[in-house]
N, C-alpha and C. Protein backbone atom coordinates (compact mmCIF):
# COMPACT_ATOMS: atom_id res chain seq x y z
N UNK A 1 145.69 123.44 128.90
CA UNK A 1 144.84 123.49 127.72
C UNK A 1 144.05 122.19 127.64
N UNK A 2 142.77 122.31 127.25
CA UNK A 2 141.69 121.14 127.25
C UNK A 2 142.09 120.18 125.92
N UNK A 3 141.96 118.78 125.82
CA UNK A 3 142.04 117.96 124.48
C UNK A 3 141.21 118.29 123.44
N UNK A 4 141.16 117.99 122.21
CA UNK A 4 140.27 118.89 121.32
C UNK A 4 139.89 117.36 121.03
N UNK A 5 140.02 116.49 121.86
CA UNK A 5 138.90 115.17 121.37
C UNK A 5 137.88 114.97 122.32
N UNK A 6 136.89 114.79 121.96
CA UNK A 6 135.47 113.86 122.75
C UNK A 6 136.21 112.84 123.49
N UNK A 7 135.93 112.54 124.82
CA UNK A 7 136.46 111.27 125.35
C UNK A 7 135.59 109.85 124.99
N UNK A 8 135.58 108.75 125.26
CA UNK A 8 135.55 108.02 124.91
C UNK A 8 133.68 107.61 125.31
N UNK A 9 133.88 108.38 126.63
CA UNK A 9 131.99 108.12 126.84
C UNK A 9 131.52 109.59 126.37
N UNK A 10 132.06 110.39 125.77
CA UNK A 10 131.04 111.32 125.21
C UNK A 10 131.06 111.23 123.77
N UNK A 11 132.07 110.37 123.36
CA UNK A 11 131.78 109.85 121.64
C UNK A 11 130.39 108.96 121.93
N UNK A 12 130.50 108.25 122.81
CA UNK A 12 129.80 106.64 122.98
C UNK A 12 127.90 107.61 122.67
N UNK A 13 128.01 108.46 123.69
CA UNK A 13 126.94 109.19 124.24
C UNK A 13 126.59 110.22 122.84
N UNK A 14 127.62 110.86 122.42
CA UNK A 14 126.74 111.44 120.99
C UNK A 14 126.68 110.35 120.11
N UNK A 15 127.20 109.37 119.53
CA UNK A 15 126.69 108.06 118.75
C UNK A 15 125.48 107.90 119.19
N UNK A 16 125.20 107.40 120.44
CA UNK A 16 123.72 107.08 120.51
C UNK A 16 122.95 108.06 120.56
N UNK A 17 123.02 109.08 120.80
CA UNK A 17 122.04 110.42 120.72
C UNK A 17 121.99 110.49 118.80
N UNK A 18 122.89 110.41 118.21
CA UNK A 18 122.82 110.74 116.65
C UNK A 18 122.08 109.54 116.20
N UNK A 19 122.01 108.11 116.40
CA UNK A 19 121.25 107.32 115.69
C UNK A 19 119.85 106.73 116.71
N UNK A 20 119.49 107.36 118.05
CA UNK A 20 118.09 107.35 118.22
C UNK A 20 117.55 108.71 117.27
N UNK A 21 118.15 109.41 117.02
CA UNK A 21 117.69 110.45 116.31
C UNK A 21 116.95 110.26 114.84
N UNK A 22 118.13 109.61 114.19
CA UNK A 22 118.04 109.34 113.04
C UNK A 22 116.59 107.60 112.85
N UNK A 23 116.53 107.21 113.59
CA UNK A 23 115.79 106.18 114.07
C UNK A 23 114.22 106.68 114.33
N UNK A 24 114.10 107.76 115.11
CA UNK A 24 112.76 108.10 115.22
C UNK A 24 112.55 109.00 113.96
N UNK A 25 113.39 109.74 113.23
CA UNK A 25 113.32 110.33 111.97
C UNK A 25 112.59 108.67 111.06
N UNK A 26 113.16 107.86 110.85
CA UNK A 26 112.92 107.13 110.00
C UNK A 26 111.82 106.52 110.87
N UNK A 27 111.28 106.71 111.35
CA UNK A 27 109.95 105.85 112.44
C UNK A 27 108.51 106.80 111.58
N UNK A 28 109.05 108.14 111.85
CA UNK A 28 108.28 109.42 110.98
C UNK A 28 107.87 109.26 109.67
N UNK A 29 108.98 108.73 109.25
CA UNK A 29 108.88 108.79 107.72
C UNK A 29 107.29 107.33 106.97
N UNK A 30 108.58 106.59 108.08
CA UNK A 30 107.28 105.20 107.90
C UNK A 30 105.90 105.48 108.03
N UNK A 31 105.63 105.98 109.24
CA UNK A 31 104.39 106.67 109.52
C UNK A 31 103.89 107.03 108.59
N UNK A 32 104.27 108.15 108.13
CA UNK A 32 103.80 109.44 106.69
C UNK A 32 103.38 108.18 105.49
N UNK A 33 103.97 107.40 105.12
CA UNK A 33 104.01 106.14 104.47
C UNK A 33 102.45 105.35 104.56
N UNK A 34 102.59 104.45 105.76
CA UNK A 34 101.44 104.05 106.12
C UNK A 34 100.17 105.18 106.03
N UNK A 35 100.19 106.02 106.86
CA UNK A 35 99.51 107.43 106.51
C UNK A 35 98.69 107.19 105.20
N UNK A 36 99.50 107.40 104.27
CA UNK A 36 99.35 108.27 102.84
C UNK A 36 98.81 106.15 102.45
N UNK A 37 98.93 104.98 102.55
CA UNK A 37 98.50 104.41 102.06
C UNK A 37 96.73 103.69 102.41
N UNK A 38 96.73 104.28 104.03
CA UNK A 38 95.35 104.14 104.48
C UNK A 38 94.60 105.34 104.01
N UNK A 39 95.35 106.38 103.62
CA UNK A 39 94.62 107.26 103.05
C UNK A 39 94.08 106.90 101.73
N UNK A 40 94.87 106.22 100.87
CA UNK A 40 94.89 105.69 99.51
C UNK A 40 93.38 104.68 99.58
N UNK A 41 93.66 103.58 100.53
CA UNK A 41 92.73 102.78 100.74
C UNK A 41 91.85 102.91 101.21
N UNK A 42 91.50 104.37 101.81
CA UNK A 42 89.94 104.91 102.29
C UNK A 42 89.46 105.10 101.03
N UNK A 43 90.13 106.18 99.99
CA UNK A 43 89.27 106.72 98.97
C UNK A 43 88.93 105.82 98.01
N UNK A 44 89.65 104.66 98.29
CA UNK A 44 89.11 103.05 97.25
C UNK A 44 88.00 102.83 97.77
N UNK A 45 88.26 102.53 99.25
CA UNK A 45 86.97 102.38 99.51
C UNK A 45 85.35 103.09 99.53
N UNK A 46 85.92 104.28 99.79
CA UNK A 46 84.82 105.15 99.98
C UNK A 46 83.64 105.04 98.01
N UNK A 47 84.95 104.89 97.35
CA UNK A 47 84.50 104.92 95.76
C UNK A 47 83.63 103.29 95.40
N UNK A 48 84.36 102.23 96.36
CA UNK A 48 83.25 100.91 96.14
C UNK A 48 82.44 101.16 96.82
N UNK A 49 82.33 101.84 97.91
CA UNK A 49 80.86 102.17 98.64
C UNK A 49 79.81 102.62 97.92
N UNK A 50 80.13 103.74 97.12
CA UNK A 50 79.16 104.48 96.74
C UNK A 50 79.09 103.90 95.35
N UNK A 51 79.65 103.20 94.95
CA UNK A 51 79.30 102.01 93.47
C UNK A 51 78.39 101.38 93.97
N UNK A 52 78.79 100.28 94.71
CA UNK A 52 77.97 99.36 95.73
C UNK A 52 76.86 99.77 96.05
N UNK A 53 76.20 100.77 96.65
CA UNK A 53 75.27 101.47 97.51
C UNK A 53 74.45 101.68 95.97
N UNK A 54 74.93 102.14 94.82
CA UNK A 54 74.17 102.86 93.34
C UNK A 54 73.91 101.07 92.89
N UNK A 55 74.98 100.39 92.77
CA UNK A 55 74.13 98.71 92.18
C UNK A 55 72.97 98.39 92.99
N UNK A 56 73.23 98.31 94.21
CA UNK A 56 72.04 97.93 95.05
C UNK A 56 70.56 98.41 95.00
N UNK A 57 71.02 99.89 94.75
CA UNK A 57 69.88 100.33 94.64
C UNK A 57 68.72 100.08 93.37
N UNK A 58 69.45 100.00 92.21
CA UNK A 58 69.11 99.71 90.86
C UNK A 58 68.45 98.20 91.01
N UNK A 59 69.42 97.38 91.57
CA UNK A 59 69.04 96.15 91.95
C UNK A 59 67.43 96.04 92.60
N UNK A 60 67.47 96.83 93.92
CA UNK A 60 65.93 97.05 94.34
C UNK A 60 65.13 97.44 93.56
N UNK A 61 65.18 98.36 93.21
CA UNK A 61 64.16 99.27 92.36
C UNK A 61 63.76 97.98 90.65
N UNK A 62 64.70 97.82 90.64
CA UNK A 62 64.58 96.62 89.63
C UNK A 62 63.25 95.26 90.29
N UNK A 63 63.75 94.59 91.78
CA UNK A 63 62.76 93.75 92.00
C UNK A 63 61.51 94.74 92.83
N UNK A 64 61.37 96.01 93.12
CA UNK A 64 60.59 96.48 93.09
C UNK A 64 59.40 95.88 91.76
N UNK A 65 60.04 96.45 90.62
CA UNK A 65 58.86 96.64 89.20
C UNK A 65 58.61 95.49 88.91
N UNK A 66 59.38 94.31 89.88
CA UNK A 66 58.68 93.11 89.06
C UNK A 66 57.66 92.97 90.66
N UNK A 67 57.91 92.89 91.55
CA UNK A 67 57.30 92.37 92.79
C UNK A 67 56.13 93.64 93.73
N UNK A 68 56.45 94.75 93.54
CA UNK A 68 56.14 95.39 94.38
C UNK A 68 56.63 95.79 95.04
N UNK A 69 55.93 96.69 96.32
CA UNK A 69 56.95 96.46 97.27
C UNK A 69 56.59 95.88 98.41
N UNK A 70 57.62 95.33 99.09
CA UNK A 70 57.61 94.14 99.34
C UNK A 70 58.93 94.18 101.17
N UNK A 71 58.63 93.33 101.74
CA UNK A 71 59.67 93.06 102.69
C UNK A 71 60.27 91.51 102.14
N UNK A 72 61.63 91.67 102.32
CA UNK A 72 62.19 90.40 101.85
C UNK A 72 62.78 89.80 103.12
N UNK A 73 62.53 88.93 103.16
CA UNK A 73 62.72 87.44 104.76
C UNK A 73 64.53 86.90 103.54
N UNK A 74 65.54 87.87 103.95
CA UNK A 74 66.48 87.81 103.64
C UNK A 74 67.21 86.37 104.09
N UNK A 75 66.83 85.45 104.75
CA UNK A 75 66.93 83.97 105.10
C UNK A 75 66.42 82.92 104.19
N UNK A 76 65.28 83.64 103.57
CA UNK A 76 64.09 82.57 102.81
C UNK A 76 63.99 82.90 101.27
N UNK A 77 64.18 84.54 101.76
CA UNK A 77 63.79 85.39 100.22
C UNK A 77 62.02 85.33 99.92
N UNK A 78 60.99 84.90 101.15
CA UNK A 78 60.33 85.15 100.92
C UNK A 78 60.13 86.50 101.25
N UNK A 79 58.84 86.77 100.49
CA UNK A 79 58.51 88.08 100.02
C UNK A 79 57.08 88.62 101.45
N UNK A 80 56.73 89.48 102.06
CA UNK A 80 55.73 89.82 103.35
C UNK A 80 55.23 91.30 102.67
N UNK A 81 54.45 91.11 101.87
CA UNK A 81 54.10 91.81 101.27
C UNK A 81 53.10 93.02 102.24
N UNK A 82 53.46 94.32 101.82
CA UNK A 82 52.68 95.33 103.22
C UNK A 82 50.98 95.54 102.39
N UNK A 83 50.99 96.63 103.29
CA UNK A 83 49.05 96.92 103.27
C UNK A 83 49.01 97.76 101.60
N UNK A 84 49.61 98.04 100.80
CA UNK A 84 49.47 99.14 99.84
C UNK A 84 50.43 98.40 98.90
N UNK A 85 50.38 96.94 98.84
CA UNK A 85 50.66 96.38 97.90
C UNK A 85 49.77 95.65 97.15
């Protein structure tokens, strides 16, 4: 009749089979984690973008009505004013 125990290298051998297991389970989890917080931090971002992108624009259109329009020498802030200004 066979022993009804695991020997000593097939305890050894399911131990390590049960906690790489449990190890890449928790590798998963982290993942899903990070995941869900770059996800978090896209839609922040995506929402200052399109704030950002609406100030700017207001901003232009603003030195539009005082200046024209105009090319701005973003180094100098001088102004190169085109043909239909």
């Amino acid at each position: 009749m066979e022993s009804n125990k695991l020997d000593a290298e097939e305890l050894v051998q399911l131990k390590k089979s049960q906690q790489e297991f449990i190890n890449v389970r928790l590798q998963v989890g982290d993942v899903e984690i990070n995941l869900n917080r770059l996800e978090q931090k896209k839609k922040s971002l995506l929402f200052d973008v399109e704030n950002k992108g609406t100030e700017l624009q207001t901003y232009v259109s603003s030195l539009r009505e005082k200046y024209g329009s105009a090319d701005v020498n973003m180094e100098t802030g001088e102004l190169v004013m085109g043909d239909d200004s």
